[in-house]
Each structure stands twice: as structure tokens, then as C-alpha cells.
N, C-alpha and C. Protein backbone atom coordinates (compact mmCIF):
# COMPACT_ATOMS: atom_id res chain seq x y z
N UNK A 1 0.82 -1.18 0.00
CA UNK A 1 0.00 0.00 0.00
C UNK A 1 0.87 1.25 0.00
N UNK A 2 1.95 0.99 0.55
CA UNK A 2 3.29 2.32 1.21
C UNK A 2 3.51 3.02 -0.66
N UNK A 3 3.72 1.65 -1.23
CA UNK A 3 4.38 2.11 -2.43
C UNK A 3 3.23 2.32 -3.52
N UNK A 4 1.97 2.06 -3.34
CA UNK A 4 1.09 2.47 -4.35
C UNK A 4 0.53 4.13 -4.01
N UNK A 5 1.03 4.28 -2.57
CA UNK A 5 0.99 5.59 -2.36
C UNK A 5 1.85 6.48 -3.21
N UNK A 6 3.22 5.84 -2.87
CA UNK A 6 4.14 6.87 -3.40
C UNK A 6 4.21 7.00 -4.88
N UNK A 7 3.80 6.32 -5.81
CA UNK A 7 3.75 5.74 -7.08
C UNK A 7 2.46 7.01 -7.16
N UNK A 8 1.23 6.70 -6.85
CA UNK A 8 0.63 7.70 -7.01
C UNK A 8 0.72 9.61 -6.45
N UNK A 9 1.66 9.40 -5.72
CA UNK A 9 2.08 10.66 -5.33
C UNK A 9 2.89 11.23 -6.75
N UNK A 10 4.04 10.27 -7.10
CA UNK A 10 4.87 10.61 -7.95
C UNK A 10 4.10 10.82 -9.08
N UNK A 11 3.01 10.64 -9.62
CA UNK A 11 2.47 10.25 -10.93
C UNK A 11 1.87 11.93 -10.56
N UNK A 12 1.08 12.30 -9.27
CA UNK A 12 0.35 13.44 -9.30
C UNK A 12 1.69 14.81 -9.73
N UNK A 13 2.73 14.23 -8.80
CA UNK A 13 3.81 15.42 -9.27
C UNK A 13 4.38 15.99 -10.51
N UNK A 14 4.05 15.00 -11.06
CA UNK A 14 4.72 14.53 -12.41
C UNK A 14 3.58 15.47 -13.47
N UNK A 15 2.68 14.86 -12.83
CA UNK A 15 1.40 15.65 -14.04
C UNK A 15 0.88 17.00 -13.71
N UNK A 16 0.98 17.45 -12.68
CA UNK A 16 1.22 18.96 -11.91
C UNK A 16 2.19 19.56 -12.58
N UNK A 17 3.04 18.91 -12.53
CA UNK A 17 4.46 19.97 -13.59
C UNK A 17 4.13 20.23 -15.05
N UNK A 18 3.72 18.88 -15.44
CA UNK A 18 3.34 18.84 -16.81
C UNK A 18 2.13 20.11 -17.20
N UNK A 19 1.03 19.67 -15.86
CA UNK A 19 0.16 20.44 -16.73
C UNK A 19 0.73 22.17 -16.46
N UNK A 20 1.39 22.36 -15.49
CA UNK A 20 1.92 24.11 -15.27
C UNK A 20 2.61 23.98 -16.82
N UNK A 21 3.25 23.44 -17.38
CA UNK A 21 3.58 23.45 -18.62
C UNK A 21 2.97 23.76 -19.68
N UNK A 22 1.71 23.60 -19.87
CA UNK A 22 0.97 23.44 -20.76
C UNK A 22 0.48 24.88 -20.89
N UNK A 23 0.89 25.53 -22.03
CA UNK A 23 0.66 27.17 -22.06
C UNK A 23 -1.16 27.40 -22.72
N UNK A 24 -1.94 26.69 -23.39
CA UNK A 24 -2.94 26.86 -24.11
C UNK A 24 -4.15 26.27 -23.24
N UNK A 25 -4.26 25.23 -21.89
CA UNK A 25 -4.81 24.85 -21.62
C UNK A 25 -4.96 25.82 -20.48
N UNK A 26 -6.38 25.34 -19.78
CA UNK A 26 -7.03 25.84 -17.99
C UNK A 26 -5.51 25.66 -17.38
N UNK A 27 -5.85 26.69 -16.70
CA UNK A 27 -4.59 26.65 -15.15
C UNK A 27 -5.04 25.84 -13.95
N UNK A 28 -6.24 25.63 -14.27
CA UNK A 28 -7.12 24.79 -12.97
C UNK A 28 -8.05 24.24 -13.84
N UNK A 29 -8.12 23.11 -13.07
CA UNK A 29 -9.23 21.68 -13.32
C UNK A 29 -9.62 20.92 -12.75
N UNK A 30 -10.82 20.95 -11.84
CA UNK A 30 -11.28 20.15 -11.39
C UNK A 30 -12.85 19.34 -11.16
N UNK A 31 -12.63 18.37 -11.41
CA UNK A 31 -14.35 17.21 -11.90
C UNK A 31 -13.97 16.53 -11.02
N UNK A 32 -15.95 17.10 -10.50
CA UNK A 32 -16.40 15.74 -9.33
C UNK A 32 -16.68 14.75 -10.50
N UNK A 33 -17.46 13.18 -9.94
CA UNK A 33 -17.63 12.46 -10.97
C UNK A 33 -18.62 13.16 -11.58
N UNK A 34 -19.75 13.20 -11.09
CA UNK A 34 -20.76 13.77 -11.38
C UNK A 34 -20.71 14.88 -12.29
N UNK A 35 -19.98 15.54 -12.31
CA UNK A 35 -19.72 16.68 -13.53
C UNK A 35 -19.06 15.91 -14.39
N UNK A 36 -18.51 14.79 -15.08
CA UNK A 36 -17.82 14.15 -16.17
C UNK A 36 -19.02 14.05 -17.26
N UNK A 37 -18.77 14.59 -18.23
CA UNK A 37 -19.72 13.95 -19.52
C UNK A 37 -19.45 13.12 -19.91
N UNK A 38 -19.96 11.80 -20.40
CA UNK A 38 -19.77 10.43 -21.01
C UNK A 38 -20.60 10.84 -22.70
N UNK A 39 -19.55 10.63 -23.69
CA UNK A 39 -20.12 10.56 -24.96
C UNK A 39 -19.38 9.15 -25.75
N UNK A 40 -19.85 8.93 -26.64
CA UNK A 40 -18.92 7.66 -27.29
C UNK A 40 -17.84 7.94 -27.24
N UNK A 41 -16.89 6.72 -27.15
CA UNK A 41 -15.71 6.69 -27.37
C UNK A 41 -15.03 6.65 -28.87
N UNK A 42 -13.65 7.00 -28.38
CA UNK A 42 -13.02 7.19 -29.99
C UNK A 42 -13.17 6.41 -31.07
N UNK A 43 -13.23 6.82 -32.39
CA UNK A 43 -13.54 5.94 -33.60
C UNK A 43 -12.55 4.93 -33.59
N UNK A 44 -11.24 5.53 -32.95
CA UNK A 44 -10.29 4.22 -33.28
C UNK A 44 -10.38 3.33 -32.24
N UNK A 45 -11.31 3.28 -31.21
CA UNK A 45 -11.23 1.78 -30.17
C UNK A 45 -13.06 1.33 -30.75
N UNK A 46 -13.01 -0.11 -30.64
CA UNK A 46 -14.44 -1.46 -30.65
C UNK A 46 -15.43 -0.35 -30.40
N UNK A 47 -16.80 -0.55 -30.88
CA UNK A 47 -18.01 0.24 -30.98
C UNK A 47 -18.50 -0.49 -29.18
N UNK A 48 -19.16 0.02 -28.50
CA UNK A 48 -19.24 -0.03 -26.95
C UNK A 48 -18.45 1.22 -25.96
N UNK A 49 -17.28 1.17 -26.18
CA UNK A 49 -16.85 2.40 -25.25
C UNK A 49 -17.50 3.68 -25.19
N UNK A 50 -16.92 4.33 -23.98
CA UNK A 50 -17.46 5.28 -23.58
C UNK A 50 -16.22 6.33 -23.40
N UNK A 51 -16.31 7.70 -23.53
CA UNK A 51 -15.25 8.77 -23.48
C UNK A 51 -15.61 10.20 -22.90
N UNK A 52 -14.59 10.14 -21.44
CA UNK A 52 -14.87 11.96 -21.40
C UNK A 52 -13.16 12.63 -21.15
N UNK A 53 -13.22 13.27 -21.87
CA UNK A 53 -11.65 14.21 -21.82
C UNK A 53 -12.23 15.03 -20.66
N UNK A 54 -11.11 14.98 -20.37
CA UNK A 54 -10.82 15.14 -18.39
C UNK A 54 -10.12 17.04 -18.58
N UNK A 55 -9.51 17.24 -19.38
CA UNK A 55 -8.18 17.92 -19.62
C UNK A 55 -7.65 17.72 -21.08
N UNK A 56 -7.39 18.87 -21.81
CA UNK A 56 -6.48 18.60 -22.63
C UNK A 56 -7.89 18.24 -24.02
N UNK A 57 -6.77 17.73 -24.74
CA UNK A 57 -7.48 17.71 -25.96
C UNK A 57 -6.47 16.69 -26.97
N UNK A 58 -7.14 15.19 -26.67
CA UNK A 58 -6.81 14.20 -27.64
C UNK A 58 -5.95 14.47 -28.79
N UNK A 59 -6.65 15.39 -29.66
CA UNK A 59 -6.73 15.15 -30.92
C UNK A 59 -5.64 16.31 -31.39
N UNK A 60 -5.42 16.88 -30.10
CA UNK A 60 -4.12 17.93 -30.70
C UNK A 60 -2.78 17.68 -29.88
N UNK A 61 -1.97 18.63 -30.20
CA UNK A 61 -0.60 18.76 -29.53
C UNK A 61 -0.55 18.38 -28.04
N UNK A 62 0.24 18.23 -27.21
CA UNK A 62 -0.13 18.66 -25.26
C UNK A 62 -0.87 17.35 -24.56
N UNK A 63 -0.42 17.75 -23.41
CA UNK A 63 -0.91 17.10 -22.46
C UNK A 63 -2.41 16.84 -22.62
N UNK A 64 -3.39 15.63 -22.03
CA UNK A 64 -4.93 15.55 -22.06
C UNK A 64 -4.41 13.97 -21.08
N UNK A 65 -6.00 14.42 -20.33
CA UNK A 65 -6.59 13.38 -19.66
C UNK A 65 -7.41 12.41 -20.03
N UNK A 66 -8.03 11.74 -20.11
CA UNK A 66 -9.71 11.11 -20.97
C UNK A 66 -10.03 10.19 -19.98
N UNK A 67 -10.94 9.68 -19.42
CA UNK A 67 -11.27 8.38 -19.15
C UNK A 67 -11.93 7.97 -20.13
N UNK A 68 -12.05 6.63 -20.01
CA UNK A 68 -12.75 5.65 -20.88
C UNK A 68 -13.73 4.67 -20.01
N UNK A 69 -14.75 4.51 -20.38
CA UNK A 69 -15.51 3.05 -19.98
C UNK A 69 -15.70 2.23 -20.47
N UNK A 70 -15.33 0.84 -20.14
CA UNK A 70 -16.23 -0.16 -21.14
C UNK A 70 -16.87 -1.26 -20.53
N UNK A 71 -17.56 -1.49 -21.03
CA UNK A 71 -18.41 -2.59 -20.61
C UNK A 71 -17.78 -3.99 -20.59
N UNK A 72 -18.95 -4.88 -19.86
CA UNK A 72 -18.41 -5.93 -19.15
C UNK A 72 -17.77 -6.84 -20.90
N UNK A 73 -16.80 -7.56 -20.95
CA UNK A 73 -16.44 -8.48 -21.59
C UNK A 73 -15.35 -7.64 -23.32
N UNK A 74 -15.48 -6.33 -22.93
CA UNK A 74 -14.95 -5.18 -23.85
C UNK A 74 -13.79 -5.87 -24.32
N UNK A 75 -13.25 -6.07 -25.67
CA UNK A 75 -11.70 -6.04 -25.75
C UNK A 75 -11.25 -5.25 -26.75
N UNK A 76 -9.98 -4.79 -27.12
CA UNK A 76 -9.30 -3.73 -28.00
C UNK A 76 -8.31 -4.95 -28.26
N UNK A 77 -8.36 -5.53 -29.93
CA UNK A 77 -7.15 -5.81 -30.20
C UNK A 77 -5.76 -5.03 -29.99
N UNK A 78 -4.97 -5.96 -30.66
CA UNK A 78 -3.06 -5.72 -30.31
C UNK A 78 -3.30 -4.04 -31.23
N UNK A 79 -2.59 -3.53 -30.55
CA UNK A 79 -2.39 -2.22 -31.06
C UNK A 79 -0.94 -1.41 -30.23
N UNK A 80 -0.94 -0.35 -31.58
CA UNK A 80 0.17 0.25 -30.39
C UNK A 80 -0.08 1.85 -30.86
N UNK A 81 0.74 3.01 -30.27
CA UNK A 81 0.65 4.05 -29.47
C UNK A 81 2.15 5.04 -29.87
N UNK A 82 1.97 5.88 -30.92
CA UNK A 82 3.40 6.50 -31.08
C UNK A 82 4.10 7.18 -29.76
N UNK A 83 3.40 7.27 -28.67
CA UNK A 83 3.21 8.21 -27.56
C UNK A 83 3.21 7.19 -26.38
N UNK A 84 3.99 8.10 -25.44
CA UNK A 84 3.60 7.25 -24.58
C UNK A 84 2.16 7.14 -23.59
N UNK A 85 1.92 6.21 -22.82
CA UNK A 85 0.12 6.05 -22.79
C UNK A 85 0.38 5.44 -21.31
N UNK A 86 -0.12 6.59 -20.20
CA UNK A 86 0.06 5.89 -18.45
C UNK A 86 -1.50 5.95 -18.54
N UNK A 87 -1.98 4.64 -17.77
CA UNK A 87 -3.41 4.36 -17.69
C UNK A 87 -3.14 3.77 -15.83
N UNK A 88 -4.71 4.16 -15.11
CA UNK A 88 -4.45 4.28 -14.33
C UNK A 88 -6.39 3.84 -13.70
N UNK A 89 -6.78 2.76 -13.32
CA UNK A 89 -7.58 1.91 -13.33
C UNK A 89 -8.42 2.71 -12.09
N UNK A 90 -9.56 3.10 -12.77
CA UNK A 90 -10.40 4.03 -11.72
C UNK A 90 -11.60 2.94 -11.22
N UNK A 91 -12.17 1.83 -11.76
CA UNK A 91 -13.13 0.82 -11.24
C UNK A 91 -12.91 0.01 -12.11
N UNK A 92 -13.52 -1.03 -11.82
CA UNK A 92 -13.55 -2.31 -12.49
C UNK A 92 -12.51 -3.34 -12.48
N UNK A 93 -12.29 -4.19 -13.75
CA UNK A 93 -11.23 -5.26 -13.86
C UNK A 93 -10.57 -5.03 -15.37
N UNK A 94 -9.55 -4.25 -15.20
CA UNK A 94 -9.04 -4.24 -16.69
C UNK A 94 -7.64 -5.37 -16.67
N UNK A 95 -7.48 -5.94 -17.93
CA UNK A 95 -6.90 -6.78 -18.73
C UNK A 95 -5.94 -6.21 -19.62
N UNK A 96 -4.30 -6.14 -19.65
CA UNK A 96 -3.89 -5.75 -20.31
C UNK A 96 -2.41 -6.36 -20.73
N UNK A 97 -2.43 -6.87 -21.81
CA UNK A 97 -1.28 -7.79 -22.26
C UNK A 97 -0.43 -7.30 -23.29
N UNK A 98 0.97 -7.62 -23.02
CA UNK A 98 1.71 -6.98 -23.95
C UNK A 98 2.89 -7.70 -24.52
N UNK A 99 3.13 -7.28 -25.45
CA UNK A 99 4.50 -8.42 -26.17
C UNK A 99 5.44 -8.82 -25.34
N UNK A 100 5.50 -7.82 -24.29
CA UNK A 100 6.59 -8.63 -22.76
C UNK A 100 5.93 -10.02 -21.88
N UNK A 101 4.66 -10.12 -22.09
CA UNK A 101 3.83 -10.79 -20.62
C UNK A 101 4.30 -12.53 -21.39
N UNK A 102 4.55 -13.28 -20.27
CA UNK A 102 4.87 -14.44 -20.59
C UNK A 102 3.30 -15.27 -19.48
N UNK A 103 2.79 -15.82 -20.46
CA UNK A 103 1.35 -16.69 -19.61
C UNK A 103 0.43 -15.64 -19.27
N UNK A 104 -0.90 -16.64 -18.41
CA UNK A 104 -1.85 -15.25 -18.06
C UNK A 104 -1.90 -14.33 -17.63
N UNK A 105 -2.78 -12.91 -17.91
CA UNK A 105 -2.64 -12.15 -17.41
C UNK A 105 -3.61 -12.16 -15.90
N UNK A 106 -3.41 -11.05 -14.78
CA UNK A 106 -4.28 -11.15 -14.31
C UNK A 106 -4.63 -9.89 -14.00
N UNK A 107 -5.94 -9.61 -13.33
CA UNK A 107 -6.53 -8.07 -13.93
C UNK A 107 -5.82 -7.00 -13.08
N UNK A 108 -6.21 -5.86 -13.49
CA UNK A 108 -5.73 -5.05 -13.20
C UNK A 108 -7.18 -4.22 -12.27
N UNK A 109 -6.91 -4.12 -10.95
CA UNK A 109 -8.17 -3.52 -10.27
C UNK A 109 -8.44 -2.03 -10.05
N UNK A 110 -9.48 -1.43 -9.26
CA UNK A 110 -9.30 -0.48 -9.09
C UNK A 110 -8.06 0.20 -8.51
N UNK A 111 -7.36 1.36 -8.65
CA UNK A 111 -5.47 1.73 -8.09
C UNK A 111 -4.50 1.26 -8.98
N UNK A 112 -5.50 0.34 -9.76
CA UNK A 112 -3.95 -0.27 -10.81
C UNK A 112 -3.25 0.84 -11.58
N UNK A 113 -1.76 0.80 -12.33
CA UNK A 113 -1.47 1.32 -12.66
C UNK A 113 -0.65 1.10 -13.87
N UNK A 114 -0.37 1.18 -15.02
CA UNK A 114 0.47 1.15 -15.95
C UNK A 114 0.94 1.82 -16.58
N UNK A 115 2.15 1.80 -17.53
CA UNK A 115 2.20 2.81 -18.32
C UNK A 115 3.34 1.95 -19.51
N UNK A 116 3.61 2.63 -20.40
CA UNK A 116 3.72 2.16 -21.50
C UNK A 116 4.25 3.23 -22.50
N UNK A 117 5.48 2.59 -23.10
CA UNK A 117 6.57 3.28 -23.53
C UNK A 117 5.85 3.00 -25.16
N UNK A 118 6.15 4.40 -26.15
CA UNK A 118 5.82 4.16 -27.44
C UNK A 118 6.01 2.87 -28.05
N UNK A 119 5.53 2.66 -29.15
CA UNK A 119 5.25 1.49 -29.86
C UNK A 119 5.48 0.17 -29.27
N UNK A 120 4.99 -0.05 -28.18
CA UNK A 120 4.60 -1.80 -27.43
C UNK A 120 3.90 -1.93 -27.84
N UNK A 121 3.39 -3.04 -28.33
CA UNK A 121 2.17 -3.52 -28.40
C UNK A 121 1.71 -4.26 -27.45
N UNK A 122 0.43 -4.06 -27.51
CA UNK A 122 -0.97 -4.43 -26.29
C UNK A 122 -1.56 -4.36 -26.85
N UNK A 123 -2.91 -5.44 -25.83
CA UNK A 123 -4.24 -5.58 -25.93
C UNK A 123 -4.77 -5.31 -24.64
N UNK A 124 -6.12 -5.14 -25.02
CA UNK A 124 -6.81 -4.79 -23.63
C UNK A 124 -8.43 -5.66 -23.69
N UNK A 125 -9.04 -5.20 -22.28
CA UNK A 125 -10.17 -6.07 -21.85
C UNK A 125 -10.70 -5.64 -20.74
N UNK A 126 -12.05 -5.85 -20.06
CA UNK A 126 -12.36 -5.75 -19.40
C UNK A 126 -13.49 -6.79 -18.88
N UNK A 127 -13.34 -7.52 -18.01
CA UNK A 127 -14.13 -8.35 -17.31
C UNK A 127 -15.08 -8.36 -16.60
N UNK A 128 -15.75 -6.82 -16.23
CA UNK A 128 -17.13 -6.01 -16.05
C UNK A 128 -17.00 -4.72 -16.09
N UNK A 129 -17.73 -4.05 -16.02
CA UNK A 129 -17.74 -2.62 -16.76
C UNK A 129 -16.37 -1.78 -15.66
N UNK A 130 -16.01 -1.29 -16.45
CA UNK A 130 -14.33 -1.24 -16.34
C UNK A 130 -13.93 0.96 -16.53
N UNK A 131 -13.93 1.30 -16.09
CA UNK A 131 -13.55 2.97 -16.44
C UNK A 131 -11.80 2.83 -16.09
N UNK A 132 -10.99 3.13 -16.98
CA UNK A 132 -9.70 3.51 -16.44
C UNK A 132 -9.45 5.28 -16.95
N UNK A 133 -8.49 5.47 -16.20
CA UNK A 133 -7.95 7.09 -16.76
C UNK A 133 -6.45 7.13 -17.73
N UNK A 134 -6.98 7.81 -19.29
CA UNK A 134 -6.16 7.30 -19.47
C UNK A 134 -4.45 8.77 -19.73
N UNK A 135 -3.66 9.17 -19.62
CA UNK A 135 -2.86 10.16 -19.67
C UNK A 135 -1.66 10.43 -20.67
N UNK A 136 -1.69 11.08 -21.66
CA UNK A 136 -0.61 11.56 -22.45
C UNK A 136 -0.64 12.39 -23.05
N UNK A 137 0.05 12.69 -24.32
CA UNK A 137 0.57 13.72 -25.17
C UNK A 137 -0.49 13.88 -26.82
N UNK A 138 -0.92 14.21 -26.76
CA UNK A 138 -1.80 14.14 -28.16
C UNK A 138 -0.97 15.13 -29.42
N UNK A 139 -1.12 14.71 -30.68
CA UNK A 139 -2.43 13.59 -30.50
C UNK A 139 -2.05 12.34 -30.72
N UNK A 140 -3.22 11.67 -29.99
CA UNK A 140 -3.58 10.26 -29.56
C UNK A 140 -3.74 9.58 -30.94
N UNK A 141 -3.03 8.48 -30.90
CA UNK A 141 -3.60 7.63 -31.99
C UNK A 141 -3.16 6.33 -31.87
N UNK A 142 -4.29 5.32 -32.61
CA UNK A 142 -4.09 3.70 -32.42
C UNK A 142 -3.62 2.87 -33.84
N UNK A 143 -2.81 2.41 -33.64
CA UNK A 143 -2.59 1.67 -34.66
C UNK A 143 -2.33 0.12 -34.35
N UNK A 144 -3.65 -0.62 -34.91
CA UNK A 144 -3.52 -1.92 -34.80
C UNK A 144 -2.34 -3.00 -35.73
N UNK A 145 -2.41 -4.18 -34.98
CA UNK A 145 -1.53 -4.86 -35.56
C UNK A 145 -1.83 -5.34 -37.12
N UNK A 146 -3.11 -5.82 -36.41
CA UNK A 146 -3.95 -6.56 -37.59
C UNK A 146 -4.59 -5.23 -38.62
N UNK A 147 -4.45 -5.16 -39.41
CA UNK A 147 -5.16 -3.67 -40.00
C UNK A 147 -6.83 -3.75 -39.72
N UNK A 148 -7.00 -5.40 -40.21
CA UNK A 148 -8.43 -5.73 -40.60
C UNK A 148 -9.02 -5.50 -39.29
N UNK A 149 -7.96 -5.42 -37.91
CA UNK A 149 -9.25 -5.23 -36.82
C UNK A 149 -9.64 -3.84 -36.23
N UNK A 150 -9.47 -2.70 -37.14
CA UNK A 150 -9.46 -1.71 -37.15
C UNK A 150 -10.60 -1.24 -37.13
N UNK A 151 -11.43 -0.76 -36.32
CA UNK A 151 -12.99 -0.52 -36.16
C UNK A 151 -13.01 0.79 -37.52
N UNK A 152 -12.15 1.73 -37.73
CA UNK A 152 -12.37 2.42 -38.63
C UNK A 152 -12.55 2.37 -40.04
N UNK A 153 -11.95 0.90 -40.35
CA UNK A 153 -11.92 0.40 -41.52
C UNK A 153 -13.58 -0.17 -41.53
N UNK A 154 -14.29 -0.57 -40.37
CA UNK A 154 -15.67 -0.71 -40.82
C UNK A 154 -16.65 -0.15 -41.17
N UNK A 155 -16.06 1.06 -40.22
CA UNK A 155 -16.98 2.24 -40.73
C UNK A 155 -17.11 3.10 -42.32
N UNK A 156 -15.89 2.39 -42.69
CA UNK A 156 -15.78 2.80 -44.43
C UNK A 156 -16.56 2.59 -45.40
């Protein structure tokens, strides 16, 4: 518990600096849950998710926050991330496997924490409805392994 403290201490310091950095964004930000808007999630993750930018702004330059939700049994094929991508497990049971993991995975609970250096590849999951937070540099983008499992290519 000592060190999931300090891990999360370090992660808040870390993103405090970052965001004083950030010249175009709020100087202050703060959402109860209850003030979060939930709209669909991004075109590039499985049709089911859910998305609210916390901070920041995905789709451009800079720092952004987002959570995501997904529902029970959710998965995101192998994909990877030019950027780096710290996710940080706000409820549920998330699932997340990567070209390092040798055998099963096992979930990742509420406090979990990861993060993830550009182009690893991973997959993800969730084993009941699942919200993580997710944190980086935009813009955000997914690029699967498989092309064909590219939810955007269906929408074509």
C-alpha cells in the first residue's frame, strides 16, 4: 500500500508539472464524478466504449486526460501508441497484455497502474464494466496490428 501511495504521489507530481507546462490549456481543473460527460468513445477503439476528456485535448498537440468506460467483456485488439500512454484503473477489472507478458494475465483492479513506452504492443479487456484514466501527449492515436481489426476500416 506504502508504495502504491508513493507511485501515485509521484504520478500526481509529475502531471502537476506537466500540466503548469501546458501554455494553451485551464490553469485549474477540477471534476467531481458527477460533472464528467460520457459521450462515445473514440472511432479508433471497438463500438461499446465510452469517453470523457478530463483535460487537454486528444486530438491535438499537449498534455490531455480522458477516461474511458467499457463494458463488461470489452476487448481492444493488439495495437500500439506512437506516444507514450500511463493508464491508471479508476473501477472495475481491466486486462492488459503486452508483447513482454509471458502466460496469463491477471486483472488489473481499481489503483492499478500502468504505463507504457511508445510502440509496445498491447491488448486490452475488461471483465465487467471497467472505467480507467487514461494520460498523455496528443495527439492520440491507435494503430492496430492486424489492419483488418481496425474498427475504422468498418466504418468505411
Amino acid at each position: 500500500m506504502f508504495k502504491l501511495t508513493l507511485v501515485l504521489l509521484a504520478t500526481g507530481t509529475a502531471l502537476t508539472t506537466l500540466l503548469a507546462a501546458a501554455g494553451d490549456t485551464p490553469a485549474h481543473t477540477m471534476l467531481a464524478p458527477a460533472d464528467i460527460a460520457w459521450g462515445p468513445g473514440p472511432a479508433s477503439l471497438p463500438p461499446g466504449a465510452q469517453a470523457a476528456v478530463l483535460y487537454g485535448d486528444p486530438k491535438k498537440e499537449g498534455l490531455f486526460a480522458m477516461r474511458l468506460k467499457f463494458p463488461k467483456g470489452y476487448r481492444i485488439p493488439a495495437h500500439t501508441h506512437p506516444k507514450p500512454e500511463v493508464i491508471t484503473v479508476i473501477s472495475g477489472a481491466f486486462r492488459l497484455t503486452t508483447q513482454l507478458d509471458h502466460g496469463p494475465t491477471k486483472a488489473l483492479t481499481a489503483g492499478s497502474f500502468a504505463a507504457m513506452q511508445p510502440g509496445l504492443v498491447h491488448q486490452a479487456g475488461a471483465d465487467e464494466e471497467t472505467v480507467v484514466q487514461l494520460n498523455s501527449t496528443g495527439p492520440w492515436t491507435v494503430t492496430y496490428v492486424n489492419p483488418n481489426e481496425d474498427p475504422r476500416k468498418a466504418a468505411q
